[in-house]
N, C-alpha and C. Protein backbone atom coordinates (compact mmCIF):
# COMPACT_ATOMS: atom_id res chain seq x y z
N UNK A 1 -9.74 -31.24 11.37
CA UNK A 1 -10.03 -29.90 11.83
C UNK A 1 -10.29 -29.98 13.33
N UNK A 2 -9.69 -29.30 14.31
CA UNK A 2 -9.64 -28.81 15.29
C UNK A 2 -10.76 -27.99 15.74
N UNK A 3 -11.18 -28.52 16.83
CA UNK A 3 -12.34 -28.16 17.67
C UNK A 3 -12.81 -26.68 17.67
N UNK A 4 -11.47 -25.97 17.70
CA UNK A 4 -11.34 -24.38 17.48
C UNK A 4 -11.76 -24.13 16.73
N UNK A 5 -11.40 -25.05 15.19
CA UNK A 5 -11.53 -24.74 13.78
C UNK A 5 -13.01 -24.61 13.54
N UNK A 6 -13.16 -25.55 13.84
CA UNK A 6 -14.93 -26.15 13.80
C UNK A 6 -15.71 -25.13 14.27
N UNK A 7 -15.19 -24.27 15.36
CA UNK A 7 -16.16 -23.50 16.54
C UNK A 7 -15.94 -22.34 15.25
N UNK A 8 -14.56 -21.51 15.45
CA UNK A 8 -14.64 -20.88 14.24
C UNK A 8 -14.99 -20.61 13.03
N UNK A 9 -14.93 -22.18 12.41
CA UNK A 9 -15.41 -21.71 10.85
C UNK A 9 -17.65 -21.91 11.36
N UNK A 10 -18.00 -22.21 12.49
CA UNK A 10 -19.24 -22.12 12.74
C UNK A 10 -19.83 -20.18 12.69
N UNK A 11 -18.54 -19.83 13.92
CA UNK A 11 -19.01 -18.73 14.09
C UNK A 11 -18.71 -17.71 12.35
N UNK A 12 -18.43 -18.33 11.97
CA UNK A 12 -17.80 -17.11 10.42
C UNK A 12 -19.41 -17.54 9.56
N UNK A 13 -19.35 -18.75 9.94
CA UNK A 13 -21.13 -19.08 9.05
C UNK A 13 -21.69 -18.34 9.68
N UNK A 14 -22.01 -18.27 10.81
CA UNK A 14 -23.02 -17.10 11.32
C UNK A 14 -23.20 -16.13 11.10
N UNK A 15 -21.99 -15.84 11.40
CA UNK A 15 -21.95 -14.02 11.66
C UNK A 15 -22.17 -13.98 9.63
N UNK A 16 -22.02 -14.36 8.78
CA UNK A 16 -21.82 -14.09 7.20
C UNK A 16 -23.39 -13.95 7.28
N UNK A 17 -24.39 -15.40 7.52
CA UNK A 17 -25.69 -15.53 7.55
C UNK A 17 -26.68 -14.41 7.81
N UNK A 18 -25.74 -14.13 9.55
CA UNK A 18 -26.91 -12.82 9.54
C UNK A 18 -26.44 -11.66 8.92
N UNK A 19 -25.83 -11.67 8.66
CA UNK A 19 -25.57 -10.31 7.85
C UNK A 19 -26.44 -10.06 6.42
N UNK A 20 -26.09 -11.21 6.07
CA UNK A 20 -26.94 -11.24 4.58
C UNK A 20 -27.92 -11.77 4.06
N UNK A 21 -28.42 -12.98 5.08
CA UNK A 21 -29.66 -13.49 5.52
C UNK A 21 -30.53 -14.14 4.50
N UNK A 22 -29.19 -15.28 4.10
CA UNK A 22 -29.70 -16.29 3.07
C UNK A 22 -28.21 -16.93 3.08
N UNK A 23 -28.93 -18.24 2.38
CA UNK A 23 -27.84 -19.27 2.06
C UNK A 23 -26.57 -18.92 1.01
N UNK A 24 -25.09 -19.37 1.59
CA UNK A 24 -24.71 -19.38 0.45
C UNK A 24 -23.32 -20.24 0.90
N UNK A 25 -22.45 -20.42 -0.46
CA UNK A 25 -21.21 -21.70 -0.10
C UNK A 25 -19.90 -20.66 -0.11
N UNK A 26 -19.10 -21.69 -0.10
CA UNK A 26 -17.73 -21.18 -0.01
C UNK A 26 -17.44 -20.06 -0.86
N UNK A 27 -17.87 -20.90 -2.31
CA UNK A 27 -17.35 -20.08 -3.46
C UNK A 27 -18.35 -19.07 -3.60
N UNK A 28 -19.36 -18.42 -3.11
CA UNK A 28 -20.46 -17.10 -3.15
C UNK A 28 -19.63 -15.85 -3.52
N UNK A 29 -19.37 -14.97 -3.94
CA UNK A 29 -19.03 -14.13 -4.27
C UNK A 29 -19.15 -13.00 -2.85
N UNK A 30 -18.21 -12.22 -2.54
CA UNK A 30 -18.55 -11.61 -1.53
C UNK A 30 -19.30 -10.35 -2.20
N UNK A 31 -19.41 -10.01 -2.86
CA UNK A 31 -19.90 -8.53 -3.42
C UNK A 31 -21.91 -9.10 -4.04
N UNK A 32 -21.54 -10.27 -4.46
CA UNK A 32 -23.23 -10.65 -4.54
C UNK A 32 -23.64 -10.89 -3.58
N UNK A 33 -23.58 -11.39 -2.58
CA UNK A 33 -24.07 -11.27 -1.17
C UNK A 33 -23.93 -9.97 -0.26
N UNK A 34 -23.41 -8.78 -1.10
CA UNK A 34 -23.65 -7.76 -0.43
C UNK A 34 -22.78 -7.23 0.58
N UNK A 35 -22.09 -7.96 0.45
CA UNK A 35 -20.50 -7.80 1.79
C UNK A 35 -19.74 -7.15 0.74
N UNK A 36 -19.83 -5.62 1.43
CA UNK A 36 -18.50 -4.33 0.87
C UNK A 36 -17.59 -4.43 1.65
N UNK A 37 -16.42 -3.76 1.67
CA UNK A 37 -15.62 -3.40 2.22
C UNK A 37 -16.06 -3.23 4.00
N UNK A 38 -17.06 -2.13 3.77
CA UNK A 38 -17.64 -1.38 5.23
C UNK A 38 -17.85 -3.41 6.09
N UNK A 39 -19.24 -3.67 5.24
CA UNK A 39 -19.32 -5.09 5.54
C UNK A 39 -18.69 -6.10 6.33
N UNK A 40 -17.48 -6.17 5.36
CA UNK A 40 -16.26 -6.99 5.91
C UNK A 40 -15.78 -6.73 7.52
N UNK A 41 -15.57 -5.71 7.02
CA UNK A 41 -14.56 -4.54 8.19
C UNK A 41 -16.09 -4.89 10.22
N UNK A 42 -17.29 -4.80 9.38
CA UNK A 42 -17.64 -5.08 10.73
C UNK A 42 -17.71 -6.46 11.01
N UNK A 43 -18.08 -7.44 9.82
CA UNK A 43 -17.77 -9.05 10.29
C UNK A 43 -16.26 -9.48 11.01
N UNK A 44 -15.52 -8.42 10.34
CA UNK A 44 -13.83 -8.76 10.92
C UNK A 44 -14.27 -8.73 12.66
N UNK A 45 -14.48 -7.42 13.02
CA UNK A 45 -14.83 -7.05 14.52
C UNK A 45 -15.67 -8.11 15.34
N UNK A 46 -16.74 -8.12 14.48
CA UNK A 46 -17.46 -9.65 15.32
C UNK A 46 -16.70 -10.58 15.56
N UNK A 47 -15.92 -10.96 14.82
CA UNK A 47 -14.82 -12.46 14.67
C UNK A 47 -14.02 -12.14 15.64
N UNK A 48 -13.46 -10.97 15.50
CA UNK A 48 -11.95 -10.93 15.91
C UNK A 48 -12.48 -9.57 16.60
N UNK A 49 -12.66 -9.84 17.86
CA UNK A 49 -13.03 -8.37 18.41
C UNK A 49 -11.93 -7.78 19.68
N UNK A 50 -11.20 -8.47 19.63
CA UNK A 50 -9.75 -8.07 20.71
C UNK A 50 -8.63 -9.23 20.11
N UNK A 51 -8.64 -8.65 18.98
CA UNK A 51 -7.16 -9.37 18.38
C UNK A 51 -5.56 -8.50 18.74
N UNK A 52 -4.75 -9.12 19.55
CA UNK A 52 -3.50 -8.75 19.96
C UNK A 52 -2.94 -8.15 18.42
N UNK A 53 -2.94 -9.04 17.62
CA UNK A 53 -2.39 -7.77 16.52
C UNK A 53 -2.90 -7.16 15.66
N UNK A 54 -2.44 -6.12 15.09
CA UNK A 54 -2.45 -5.28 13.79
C UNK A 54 -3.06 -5.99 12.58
N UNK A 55 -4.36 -5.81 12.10
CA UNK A 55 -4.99 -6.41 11.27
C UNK A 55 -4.92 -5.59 9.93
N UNK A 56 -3.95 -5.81 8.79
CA UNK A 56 -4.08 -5.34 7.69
C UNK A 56 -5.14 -5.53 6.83
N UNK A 57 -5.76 -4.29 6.58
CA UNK A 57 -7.40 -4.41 5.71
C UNK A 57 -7.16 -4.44 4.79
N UNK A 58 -5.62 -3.74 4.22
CA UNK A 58 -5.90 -3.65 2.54
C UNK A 58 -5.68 -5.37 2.13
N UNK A 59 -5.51 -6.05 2.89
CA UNK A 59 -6.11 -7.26 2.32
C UNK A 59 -7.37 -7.75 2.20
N UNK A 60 -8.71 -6.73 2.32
CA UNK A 60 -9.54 -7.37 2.17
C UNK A 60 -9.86 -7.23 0.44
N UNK A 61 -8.96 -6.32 0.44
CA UNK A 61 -9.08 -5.92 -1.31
C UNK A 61 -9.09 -6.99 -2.30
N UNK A 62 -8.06 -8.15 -1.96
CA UNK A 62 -8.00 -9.84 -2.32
C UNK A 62 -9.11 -10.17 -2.27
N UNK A 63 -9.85 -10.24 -1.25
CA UNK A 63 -10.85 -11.31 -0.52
C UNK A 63 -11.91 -11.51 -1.20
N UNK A 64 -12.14 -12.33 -2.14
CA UNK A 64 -13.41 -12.59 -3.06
C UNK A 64 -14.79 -13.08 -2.91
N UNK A 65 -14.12 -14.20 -2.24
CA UNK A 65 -14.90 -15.56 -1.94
C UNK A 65 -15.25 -15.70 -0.62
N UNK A 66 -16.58 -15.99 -0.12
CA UNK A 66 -16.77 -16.50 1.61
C UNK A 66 -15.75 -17.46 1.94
N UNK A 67 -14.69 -18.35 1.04
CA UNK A 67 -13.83 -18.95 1.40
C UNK A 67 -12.46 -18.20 1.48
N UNK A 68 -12.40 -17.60 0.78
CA UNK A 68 -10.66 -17.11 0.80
C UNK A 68 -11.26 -15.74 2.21
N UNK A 69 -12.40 -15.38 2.59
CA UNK A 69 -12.42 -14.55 3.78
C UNK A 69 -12.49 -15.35 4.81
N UNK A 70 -13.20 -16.45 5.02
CA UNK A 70 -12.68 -17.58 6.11
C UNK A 70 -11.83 -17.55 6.29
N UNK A 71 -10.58 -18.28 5.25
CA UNK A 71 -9.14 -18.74 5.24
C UNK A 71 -8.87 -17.27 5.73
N UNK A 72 -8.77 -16.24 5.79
CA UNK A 72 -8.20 -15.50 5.99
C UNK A 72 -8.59 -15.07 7.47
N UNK A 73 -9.97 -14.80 7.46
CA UNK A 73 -10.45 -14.77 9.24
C UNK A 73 -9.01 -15.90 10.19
N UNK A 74 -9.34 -16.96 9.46
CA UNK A 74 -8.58 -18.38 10.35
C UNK A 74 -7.25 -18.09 10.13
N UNK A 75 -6.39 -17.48 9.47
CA UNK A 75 -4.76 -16.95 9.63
C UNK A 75 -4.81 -15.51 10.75
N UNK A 76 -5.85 -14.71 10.48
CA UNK A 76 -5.75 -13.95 11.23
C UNK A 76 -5.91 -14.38 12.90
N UNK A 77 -6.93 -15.56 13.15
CA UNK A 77 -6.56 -15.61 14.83
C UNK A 77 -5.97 -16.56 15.05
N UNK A 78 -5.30 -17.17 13.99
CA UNK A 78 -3.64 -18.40 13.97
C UNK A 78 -3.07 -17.50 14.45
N UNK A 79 -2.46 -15.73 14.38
CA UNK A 79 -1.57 -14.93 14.93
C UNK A 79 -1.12 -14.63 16.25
């Protein structure tokens, strides 16, 4: 993992942490930790707050897991 990666998947721990302000792993459920849709949509902005492209949300409809929203944060600023 790449230095970027590292900095990134740091800042996605964060920004998840304070939002919901307790521990949790990859596999956490995003809806038991309290991350809705609205949720998501402002962690996206923190992450990615001047992304050159077009960020499709109805994929957050997929997004289950604090891991498959990582993996997905990390394709989105691969773009």
């Amino acid at each position: 993992m790449g230095s970027t990666n590292r900095k990134l998947d740091a800042d996605v721990t964060a920004a998840i942490r304070k939002a919901v302000g307790r521990d949790f792993t990859n596999d956490s459920r995003l809806v038991e930790l309290g991350i809705d849709s609205l949720a998501a949509v402002r962690l996206i902005l923190t992450l990615i707050p001047e992304s050159d492209s077009e960020i499709d949300l109805s994929d957050l409809v997929d997004l289950r897991t604090v891991g498959q929203f990582r993996h997905w944060i990390e394709q989105q600023v691969a773009l």
